[in-house]
Each structure stands twice: as structure tokens, then as C-alpha cells.
C-alpha atoms as a PDB file:
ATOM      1  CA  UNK A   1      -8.122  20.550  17.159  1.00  0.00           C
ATOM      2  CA  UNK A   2      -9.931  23.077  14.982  1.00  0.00           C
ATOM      3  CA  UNK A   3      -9.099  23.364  11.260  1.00  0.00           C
ATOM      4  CA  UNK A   4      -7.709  26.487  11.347  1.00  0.00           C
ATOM      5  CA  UNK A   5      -4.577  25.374  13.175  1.00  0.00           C
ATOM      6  CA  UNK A   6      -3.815  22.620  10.967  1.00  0.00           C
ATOM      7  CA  UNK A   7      -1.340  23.694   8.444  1.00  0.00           C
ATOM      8  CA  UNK A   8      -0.299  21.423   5.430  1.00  0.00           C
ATOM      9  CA  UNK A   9       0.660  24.476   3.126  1.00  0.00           C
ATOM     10  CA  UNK A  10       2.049  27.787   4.081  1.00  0.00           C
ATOM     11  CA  UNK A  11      -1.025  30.497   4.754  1.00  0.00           C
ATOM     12  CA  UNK A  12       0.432  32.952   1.927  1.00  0.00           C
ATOM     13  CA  UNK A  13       0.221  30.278  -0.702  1.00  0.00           C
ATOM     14  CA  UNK A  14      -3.353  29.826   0.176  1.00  0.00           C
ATOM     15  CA  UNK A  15      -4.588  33.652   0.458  1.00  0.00           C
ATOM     16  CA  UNK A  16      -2.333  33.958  -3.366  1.00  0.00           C
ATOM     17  CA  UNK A  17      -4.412  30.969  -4.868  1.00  0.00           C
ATOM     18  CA  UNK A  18      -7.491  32.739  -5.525  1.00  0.00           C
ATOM     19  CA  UNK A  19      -5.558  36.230  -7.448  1.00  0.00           C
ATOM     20  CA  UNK A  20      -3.126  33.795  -9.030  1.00  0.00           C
ATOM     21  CA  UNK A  21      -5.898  31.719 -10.149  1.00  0.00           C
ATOM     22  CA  UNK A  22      -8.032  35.075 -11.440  1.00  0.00           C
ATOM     23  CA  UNK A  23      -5.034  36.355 -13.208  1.00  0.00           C
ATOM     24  CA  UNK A  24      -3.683  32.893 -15.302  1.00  0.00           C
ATOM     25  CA  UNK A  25      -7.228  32.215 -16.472  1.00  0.00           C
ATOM     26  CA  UNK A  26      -7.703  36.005 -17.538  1.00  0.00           C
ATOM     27  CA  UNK A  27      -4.309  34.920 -19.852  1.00  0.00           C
ATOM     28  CA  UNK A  28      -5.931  31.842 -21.672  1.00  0.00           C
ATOM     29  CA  UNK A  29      -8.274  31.975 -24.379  1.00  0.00           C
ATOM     30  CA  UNK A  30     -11.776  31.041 -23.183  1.00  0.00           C
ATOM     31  CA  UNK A  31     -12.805  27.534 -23.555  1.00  0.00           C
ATOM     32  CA  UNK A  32     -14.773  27.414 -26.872  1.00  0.00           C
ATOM     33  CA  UNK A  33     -18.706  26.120 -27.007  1.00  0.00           C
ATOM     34  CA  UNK A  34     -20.537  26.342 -29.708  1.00  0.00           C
ATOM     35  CA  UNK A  35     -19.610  22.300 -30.603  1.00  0.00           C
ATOM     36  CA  UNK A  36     -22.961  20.884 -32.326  1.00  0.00           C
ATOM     37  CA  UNK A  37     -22.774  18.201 -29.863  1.00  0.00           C
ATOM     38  CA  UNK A  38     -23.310  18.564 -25.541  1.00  0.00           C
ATOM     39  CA  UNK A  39     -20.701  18.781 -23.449  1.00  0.00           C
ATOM     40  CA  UNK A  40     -21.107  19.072 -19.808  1.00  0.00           C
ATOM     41  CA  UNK A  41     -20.039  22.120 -17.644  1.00  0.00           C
ATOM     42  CA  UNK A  42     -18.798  22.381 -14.077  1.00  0.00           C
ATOM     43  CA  UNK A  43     -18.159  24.722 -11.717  1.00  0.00           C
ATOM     44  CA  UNK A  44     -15.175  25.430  -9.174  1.00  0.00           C
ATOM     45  CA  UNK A  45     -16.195  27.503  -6.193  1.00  0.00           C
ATOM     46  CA  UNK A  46     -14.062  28.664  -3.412  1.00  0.00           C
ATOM     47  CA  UNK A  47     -14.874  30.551  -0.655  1.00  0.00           C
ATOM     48  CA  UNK A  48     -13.712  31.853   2.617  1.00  0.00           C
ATOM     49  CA  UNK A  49     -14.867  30.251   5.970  1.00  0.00           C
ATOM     50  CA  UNK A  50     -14.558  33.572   8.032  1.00  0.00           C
ATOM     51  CA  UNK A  51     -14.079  37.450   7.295  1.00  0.00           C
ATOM     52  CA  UNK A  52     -10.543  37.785   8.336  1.00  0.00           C
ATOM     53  CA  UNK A  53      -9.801  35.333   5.265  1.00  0.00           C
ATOM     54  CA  UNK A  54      -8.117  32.321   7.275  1.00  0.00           C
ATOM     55  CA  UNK A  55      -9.745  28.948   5.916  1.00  0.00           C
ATOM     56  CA  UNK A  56     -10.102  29.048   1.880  1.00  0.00           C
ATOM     57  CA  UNK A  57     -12.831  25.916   1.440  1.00  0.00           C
ATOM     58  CA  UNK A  58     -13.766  24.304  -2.358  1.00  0.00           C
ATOM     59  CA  UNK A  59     -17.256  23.354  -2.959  1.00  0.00           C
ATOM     60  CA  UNK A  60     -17.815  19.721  -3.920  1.00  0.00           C
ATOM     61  CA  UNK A  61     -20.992  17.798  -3.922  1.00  0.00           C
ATOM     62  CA  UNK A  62     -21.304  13.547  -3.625  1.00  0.00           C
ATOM     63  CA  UNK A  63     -23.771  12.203  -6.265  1.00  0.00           C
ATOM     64  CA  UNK A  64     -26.650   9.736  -4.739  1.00  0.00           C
ATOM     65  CA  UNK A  65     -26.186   6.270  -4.913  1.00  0.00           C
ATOM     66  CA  UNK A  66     -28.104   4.787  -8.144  1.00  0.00           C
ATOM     67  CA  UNK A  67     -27.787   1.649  -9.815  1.00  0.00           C
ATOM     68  CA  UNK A  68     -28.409   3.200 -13.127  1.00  0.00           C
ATOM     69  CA  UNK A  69     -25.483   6.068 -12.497  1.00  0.00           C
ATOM     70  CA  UNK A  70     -21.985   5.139 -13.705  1.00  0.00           C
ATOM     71  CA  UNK A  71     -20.953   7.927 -11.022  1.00  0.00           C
ATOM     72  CA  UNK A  72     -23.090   6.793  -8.253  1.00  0.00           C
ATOM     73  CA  UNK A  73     -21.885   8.240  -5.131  1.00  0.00           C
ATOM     74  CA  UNK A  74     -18.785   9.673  -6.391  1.00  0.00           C
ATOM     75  CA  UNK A  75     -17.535  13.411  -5.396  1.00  0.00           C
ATOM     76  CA  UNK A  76     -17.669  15.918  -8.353  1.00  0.00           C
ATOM     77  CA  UNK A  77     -17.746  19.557  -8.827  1.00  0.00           C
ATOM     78  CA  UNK A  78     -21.674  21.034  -9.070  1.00  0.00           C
ATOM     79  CA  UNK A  79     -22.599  20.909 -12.864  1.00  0.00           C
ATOM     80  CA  UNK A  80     -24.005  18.900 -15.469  1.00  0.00           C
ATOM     81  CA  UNK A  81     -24.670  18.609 -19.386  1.00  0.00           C
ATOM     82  CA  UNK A  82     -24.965  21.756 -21.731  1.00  0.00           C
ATOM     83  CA  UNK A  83     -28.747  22.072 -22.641  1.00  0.00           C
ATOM     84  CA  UNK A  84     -30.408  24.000 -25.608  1.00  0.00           C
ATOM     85  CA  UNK A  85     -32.357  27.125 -24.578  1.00  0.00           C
ATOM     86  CA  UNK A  86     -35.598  28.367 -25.726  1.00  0.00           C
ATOM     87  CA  UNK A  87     -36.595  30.952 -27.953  1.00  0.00           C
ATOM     88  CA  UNK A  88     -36.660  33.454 -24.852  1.00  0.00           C
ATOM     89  CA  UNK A  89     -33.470  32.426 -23.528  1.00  0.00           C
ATOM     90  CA  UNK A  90     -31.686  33.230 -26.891  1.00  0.00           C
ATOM     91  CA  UNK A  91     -28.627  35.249 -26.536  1.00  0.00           C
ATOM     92  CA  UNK A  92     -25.248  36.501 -28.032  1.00  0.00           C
ATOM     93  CA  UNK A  93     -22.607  33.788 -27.666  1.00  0.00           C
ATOM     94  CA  UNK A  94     -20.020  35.479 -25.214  1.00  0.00           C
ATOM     95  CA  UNK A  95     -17.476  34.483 -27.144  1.00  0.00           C
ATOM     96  CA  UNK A  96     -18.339  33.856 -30.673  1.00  0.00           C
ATOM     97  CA  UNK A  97     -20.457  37.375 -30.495  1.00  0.00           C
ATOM     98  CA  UNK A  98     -23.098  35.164 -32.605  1.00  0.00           C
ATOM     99  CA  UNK A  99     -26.571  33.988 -32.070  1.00  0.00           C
ATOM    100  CA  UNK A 100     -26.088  30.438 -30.261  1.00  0.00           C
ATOM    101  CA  UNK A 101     -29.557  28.303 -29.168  1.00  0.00           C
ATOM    102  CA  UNK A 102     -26.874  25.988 -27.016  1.00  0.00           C
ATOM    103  CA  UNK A 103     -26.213  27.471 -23.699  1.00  0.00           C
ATOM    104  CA  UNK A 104     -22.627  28.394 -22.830  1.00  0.00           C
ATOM    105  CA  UNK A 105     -20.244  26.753 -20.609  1.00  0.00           C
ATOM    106  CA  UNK A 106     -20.581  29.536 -17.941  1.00  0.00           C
ATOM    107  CA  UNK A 107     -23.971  29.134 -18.067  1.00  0.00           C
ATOM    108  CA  UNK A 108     -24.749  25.411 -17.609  1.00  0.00           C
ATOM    109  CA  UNK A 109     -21.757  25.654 -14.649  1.00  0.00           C
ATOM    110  CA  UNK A 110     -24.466  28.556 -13.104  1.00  0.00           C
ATOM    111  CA  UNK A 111     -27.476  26.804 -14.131  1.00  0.00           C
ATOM    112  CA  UNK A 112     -26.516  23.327 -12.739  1.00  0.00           C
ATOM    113  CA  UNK A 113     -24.862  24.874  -9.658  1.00  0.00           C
ATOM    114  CA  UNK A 114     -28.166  26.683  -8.664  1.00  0.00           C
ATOM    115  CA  UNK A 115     -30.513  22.981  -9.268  1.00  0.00           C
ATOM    116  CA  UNK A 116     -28.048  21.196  -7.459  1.00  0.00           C
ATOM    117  CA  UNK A 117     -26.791  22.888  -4.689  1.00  0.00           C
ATOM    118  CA  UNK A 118     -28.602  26.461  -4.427  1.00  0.00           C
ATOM    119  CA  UNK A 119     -26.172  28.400  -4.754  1.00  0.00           C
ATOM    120  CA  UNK A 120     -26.969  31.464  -7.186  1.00  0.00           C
ATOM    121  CA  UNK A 121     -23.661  31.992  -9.314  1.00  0.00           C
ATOM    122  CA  UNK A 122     -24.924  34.852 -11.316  1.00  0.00           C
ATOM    123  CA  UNK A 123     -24.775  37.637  -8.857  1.00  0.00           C
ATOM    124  CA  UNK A 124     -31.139  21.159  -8.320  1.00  0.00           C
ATOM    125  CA  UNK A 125     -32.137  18.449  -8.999  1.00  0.00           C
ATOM    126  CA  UNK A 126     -31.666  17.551  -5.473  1.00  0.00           C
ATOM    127  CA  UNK A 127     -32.444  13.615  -6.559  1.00  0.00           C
ATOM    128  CA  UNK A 128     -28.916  13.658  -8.260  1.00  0.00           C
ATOM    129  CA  UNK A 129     -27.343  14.572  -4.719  1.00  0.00           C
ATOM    130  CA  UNK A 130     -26.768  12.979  -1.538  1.00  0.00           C
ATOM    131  CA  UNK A 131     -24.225  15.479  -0.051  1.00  0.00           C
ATOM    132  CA  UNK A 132     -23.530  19.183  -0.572  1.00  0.00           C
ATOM    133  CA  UNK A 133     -19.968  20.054   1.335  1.00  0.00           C
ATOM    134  CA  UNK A 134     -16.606  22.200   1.335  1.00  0.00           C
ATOM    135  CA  UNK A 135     -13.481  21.149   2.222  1.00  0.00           C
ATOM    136  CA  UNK A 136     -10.370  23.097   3.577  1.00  0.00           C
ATOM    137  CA  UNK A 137      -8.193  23.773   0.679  1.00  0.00           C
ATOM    138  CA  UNK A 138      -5.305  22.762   3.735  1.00  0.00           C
ATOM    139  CA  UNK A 139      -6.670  19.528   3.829  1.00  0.00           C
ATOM    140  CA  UNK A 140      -5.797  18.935   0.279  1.00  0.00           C
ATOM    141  CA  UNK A 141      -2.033  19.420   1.147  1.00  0.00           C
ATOM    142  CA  UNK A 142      -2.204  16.817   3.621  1.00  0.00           C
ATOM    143  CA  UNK A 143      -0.543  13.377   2.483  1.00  0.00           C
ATOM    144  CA  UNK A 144      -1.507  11.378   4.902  1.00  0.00           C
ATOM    145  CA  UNK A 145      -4.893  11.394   2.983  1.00  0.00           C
ATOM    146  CA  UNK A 146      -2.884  10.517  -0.351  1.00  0.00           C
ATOM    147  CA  UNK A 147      -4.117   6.978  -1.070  1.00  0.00           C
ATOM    148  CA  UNK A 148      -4.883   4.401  -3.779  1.00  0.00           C
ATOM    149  CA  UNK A 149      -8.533   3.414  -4.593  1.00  0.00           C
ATOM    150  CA  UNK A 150      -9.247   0.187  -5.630  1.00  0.00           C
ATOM    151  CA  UNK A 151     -11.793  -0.167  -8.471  1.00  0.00           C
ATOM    152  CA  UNK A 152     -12.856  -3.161  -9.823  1.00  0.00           C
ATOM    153  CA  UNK A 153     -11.952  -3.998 -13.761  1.00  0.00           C
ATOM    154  CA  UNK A 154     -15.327  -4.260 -14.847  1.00  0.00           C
ATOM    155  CA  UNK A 155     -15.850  -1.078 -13.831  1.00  0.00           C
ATOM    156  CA  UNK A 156     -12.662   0.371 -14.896  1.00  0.00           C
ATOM    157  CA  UNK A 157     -13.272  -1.202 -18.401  1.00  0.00           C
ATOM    158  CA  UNK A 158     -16.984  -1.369 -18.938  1.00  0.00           C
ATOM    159  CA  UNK A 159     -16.716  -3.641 -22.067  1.00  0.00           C
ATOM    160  CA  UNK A 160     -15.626  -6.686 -20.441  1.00  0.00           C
ATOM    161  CA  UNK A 161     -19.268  -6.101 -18.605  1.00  0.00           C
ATOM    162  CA  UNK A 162     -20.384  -7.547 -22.207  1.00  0.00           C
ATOM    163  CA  UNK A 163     -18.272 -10.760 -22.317  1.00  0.00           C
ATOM    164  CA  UNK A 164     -18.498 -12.923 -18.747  1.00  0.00           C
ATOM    165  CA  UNK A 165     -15.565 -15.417 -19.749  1.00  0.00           C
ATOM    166  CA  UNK A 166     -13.089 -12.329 -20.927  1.00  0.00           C
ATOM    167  CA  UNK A 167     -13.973 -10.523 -17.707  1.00  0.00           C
ATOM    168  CA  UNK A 168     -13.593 -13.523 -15.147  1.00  0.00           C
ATOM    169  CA  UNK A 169     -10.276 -14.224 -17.488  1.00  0.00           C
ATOM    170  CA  UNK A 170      -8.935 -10.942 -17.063  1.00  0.00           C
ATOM    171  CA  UNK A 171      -9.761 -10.370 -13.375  1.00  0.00           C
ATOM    172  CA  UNK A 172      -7.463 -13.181 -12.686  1.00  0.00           C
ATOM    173  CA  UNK A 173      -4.240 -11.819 -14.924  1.00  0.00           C
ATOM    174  CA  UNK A 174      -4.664  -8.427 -14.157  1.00  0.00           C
ATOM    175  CA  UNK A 175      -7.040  -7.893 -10.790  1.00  0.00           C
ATOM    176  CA  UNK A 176      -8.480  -4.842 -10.019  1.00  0.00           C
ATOM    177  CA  UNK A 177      -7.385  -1.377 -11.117  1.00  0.00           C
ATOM    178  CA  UNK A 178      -5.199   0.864  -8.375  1.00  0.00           C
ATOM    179  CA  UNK A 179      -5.998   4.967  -9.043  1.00  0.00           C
ATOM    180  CA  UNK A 180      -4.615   7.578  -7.578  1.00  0.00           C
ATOM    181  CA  UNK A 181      -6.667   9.479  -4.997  1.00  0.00           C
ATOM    182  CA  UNK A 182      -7.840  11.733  -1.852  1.00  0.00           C
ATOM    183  CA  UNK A 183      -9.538  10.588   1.186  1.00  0.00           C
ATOM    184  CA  UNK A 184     -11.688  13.702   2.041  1.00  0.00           C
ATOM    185  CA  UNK A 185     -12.641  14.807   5.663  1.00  0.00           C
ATOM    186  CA  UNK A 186     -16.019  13.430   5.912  1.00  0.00           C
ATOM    187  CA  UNK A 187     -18.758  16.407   6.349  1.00  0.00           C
ATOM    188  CA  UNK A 188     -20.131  14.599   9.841  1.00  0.00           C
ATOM    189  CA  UNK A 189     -16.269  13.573  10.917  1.00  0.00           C
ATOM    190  CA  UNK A 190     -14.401  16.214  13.153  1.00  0.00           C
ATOM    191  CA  UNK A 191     -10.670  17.234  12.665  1.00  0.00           C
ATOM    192  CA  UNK A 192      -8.703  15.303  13.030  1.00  0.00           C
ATOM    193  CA  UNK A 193      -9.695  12.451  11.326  1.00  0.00           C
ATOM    194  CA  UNK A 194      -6.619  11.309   9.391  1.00  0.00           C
ATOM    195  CA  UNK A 195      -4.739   9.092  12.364  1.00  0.00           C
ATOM    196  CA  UNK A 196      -5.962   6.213  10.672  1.00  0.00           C
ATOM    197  CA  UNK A 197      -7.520   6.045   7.129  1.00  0.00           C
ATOM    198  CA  UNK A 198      -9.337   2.419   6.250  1.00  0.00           C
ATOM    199  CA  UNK A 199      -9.546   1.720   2.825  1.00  0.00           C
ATOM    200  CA  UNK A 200     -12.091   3.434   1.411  1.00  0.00           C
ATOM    201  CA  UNK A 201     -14.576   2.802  -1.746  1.00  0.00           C
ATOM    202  CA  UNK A 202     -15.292   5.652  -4.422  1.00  0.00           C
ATOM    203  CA  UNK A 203     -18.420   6.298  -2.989  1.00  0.00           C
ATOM    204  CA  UNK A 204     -17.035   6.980   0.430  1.00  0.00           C
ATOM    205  CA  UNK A 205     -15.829  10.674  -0.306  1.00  0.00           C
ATOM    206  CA  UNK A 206     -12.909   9.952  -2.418  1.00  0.00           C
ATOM    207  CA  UNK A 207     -11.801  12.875  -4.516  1.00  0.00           C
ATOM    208  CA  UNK A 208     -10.032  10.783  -7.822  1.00  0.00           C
ATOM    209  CA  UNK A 209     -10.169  10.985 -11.382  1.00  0.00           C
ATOM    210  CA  UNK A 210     -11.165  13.495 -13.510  1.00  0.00           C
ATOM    211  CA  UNK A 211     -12.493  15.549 -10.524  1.00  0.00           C
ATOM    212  CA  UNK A 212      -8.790  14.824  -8.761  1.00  0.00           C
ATOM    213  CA  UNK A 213      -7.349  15.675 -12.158  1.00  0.00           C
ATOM    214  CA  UNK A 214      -9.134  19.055 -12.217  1.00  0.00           C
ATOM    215  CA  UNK A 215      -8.378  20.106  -8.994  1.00  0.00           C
ATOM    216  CA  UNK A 216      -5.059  19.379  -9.224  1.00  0.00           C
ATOM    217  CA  UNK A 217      -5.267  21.295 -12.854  1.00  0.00           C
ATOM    218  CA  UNK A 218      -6.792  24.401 -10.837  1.00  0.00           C
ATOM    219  CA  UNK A 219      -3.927  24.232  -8.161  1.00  0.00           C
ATOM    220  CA  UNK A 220      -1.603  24.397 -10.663  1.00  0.00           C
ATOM    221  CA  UNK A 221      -2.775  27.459 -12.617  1.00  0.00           C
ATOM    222  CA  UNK A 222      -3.288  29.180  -9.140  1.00  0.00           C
ATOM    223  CA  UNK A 223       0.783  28.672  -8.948  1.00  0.00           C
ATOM    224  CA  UNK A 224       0.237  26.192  -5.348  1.00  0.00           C
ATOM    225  CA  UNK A 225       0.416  22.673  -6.851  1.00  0.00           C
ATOM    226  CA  UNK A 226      -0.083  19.951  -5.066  1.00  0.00           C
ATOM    227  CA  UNK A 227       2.112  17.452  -4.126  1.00  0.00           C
ATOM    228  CA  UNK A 228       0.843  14.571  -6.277  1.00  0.00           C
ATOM    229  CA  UNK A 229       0.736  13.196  -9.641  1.00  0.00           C
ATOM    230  CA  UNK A 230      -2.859  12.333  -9.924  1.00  0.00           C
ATOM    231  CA  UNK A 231      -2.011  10.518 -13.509  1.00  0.00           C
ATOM    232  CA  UNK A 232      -1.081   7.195 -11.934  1.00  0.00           C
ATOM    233  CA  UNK A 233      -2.644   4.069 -12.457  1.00  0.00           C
ATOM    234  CA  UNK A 234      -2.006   0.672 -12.073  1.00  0.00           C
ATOM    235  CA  UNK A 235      -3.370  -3.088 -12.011  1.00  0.00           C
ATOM    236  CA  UNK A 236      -2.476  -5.657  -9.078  1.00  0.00           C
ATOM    237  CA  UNK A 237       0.104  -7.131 -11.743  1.00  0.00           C
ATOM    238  CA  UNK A 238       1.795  -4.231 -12.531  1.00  0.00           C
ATOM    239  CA  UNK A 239       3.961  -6.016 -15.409  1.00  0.00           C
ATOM    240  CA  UNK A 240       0.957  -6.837 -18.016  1.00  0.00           C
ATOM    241  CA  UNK A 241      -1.330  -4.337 -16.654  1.00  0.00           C
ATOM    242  CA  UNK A 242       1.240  -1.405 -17.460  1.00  0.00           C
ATOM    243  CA  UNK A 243       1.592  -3.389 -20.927  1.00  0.00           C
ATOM    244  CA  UNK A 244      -2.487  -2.990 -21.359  1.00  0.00           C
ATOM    245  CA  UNK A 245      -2.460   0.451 -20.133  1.00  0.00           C
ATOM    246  CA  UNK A 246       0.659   1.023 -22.934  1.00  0.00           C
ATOM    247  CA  UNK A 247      -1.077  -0.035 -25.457  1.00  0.00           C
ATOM    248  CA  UNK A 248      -4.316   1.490 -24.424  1.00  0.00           C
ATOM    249  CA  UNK A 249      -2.424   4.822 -23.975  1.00  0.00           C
ATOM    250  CA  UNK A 250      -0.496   5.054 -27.603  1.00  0.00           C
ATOM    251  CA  UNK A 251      -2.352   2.657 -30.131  1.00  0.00           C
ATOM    252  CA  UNK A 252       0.070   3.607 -32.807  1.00  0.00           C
ATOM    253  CA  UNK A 253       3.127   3.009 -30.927  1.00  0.00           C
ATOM    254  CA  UNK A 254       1.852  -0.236 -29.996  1.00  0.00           C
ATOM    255  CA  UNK A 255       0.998  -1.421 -33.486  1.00  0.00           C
ATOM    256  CA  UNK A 256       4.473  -0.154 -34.729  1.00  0.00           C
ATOM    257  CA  UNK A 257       6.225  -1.904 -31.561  1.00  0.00           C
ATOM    258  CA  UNK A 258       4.408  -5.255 -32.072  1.00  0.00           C
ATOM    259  CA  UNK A 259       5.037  -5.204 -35.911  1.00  0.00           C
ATOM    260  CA  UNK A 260       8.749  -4.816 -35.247  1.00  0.00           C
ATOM    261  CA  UNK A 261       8.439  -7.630 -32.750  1.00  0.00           C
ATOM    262  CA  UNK A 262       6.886  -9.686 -35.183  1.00  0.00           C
ATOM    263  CA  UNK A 263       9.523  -9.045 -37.990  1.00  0.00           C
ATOM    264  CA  UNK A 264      12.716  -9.327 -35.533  1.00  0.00           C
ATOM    265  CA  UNK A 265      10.883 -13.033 -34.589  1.00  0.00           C
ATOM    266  CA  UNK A 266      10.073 -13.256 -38.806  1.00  0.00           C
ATOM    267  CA  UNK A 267      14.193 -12.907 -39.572  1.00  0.00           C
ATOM    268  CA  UNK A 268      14.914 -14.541 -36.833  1.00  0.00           C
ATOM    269  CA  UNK A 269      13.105 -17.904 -37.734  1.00  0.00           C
ATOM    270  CA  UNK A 270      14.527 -17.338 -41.060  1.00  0.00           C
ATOM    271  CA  UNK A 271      18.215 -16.803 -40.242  1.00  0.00           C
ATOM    272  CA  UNK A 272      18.010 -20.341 -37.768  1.00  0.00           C
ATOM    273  CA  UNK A 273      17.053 -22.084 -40.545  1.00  0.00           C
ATOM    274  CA  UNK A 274      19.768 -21.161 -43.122  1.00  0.00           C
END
């Protein structure tokens, strides 16, 4: 079965995304970057497979598998870190309209794009990436590739990395952490490769967190969401991990709720032993 007849999303909706898309952004304020510290930059390509416009496709690339990366062999958008220019490179801010010796967001998105992948977005360190690859923009509409990733907690929470009892304490009254995620066609896979889905790892082209969050950010604004809620998270026990994600979520309400736990306990001590 070839790509272009599978259909997870009616054709109009996809030929709209790209206009749609063009015409919200053009409506927001641009992104301000002239912060004193760096931020990174990424950039969101989409393109169409054949002239008569049938298969939109979204550039991702999968980082390469290094001990040293948090994201080893995760699937991201092309981009990277903001970097200072040099005195040559010095140019009007594009949206300040002042003299700025940090590059803009646009242009570490074009910059980073163009190291990584080779793709000139203006008219890689190719150690950073194992796989350069696009992806049907129909295949992200198909929920049969909706699944849960499974990442362990010391990953998930990096300081319990620091404290071997904690972690091994936690792992067994929480377990691992559940996210929310895509299983991606793999690049050397043909279509249709979705009959059965095996669990997969992150680094086993799994589209989740903040790159799942984006994308499903960029849907939105192009007025074709997708059907998910990429938000969702969870721990095997669901009852204290939702508790730790609570409290990890809204500090303040957390402090307020276990104060007025504590003082309902305080006057109720006191009124049993009138």
C-alpha cells in the first residue's frame, strides 16, 4: 500500500495546514530574543512529496546515541542553542530594530538546520545525528500509533541519579514514568507498518515530549489538531504518582493544601481531647 492512499485526516485539512499555519503566526507577536542568556532555536519544515501537492511530510531528525547526551537518540526538530556572532556577523535585531551580538531565533533555526541536516533555509554537525527523515503529516492522524512510552524514573527525575537509596526507594512506590507519545514510521520500514506496534524505547523513533508538544502546538495553530492530549503523564501507581506530579505541578497549592491538612489534624487532636 503506498502512502498516498492511506488517509487518517481528510485531504483539505492537510492542503489548509500550511496557509492556516502562515496566516495565525503572521497574527502573533514574534517570539522575543534578545534575553542575555541562550536559548535554543528550532525549526519546523514541511514540504510536499510531489508537485500535484498530495503528501504534506514534516522534517524531523533522530539525535545519535551518546552516553554523555540527555537526548541521545531521541527525535527532535533540526536546531540547536542561540550562539553569539562575530564582529562581521553583526546585524539589526529584526525585531528590536537594535544592534544585537546574539543571533536571532530565525537565525540559529537556519543556522542549525543547514549543520545538521543541509538543508539551506535562507533562500551540521553531522556527529549530533544519526537519522535525517520526513514523515507523512497523515501518519500523524493515525491512532493506532498513539502509545505510551515508558521511561525510567531516574531518567524522568534526574536528581534521584544523586541519591542511590531514594532512587531504588522510589522506583518501588512509584515505578517508571508512562508519557504520552507517537510511534513514527521507521525511515527503512514500508507502509504499512502499524498492524502491530511492540513497545518501543525513546530512542526507537518515538515522537514525545516537548517535540510531541510542539507539533501538536503547530497543528493547532494550523486549525487541524490532532486527536491527542500530549500533556499526559503518569507513574505505574497512578494514586501517589499523580500526588507527586500535583505537587510538582502547583508548589503553592500544595503547601497551602498540606498546611490545611495539618491544621484540620491540629483541631482535630485538640477537640478529642477536650
Amino acid at each position: 500500500m503506498s502512502t498516498g492512499a492511506r488517509r487518517f485526516v481528510e485531504q483539505s485539512a492537510v492542503t489548509s495546514l500550511v496557509p492556516l499555519l502562515k496566516r495565525n503566526l503572521a497574527r502573533q507577536p514574534p517570539p522575543r530574543h534578545d534575553a542575555p542568556f541562550v536559548r535554543a532555536s528550532v525549526a519546523a519544515v514541511f514540504r510536499w512529496k510531489e508537485k500535484q501537492q498530495r503528501t504534506l511530510e514534516l522534517l524531523f531528525v533522530r539525535r545519535s546515541v551518546n552516553e554523555k547526551d540527555t537526548w541521545s537518540g531521541q527525535v527532535a526538530f533540526p536546531g540547536g542553542r542561540r550562539q553569539k556572532k562575530t564582529r562581521m556577523d553583526l546585524t539589526l535585531d529584526d525585531v528590536s530594530e537594535e544592534w544585537s551580538d546574539w543571533e536571532s531565533l530565525r537565525e540559529t533555526a537556519q543556522r542549525e538546520t543547514m549543520e545538521e541536516v543541509g538543508l539551506d533555509l535562507t533562500t551540521a554537525y553531522t556527529s549530533e545525528i544519526s537519522d535525517v527523515f520526513w514523515v507523512d503529516v497523515q501518519e500523524l492522524f493515525n491512532t493506532r500509533r498513539y502509545q505510551e512510552l515508558s521511561y525510567p524514573l531516574e531518567e524522568s527525575i534526574l536528581g534521584l541519579k544523586m541519591s542511590p537509596r531514594l532512587l531504588v526507594m522510589a522506583k518501588k512506590m512509584l515505578g517508571d514514568m508512562y508519557f504520552d507519545s507517537i510511534y513514527l514510521p521507521r525511515p527503512a520500514h514500508p507502509l504499512p507498518d502499524d498492524e502491530r506496534l511492540p513497545r518501543r524505547d525513546a530512542q526507537d523513533f518515538v515522537l514525545w515530549g516537548l517535540t510531541l508538544h510542539s507539533v501538536v502546538e503547530i497543528f493547532k495553530v494550523g486549525g487541524t489538531p490532532l486527536p491527542m492530549r500530549p500533556d499526559a503523564q503518569h507513574f505505574d501507581s497512578k494514586l501517589l504518582g499523580d500526588m507527586l506530579l500535583y505537587c510538582y505541578r502547583y508548589p503553592d497549592k500544595a503547601v497551602a493544601g498540606a498546611a490545611t491538612l495539618s491544621a484540620v489534624f491540629l483541631v482535630s487532636v485538640l477537640y478529642s481531647s477536650l
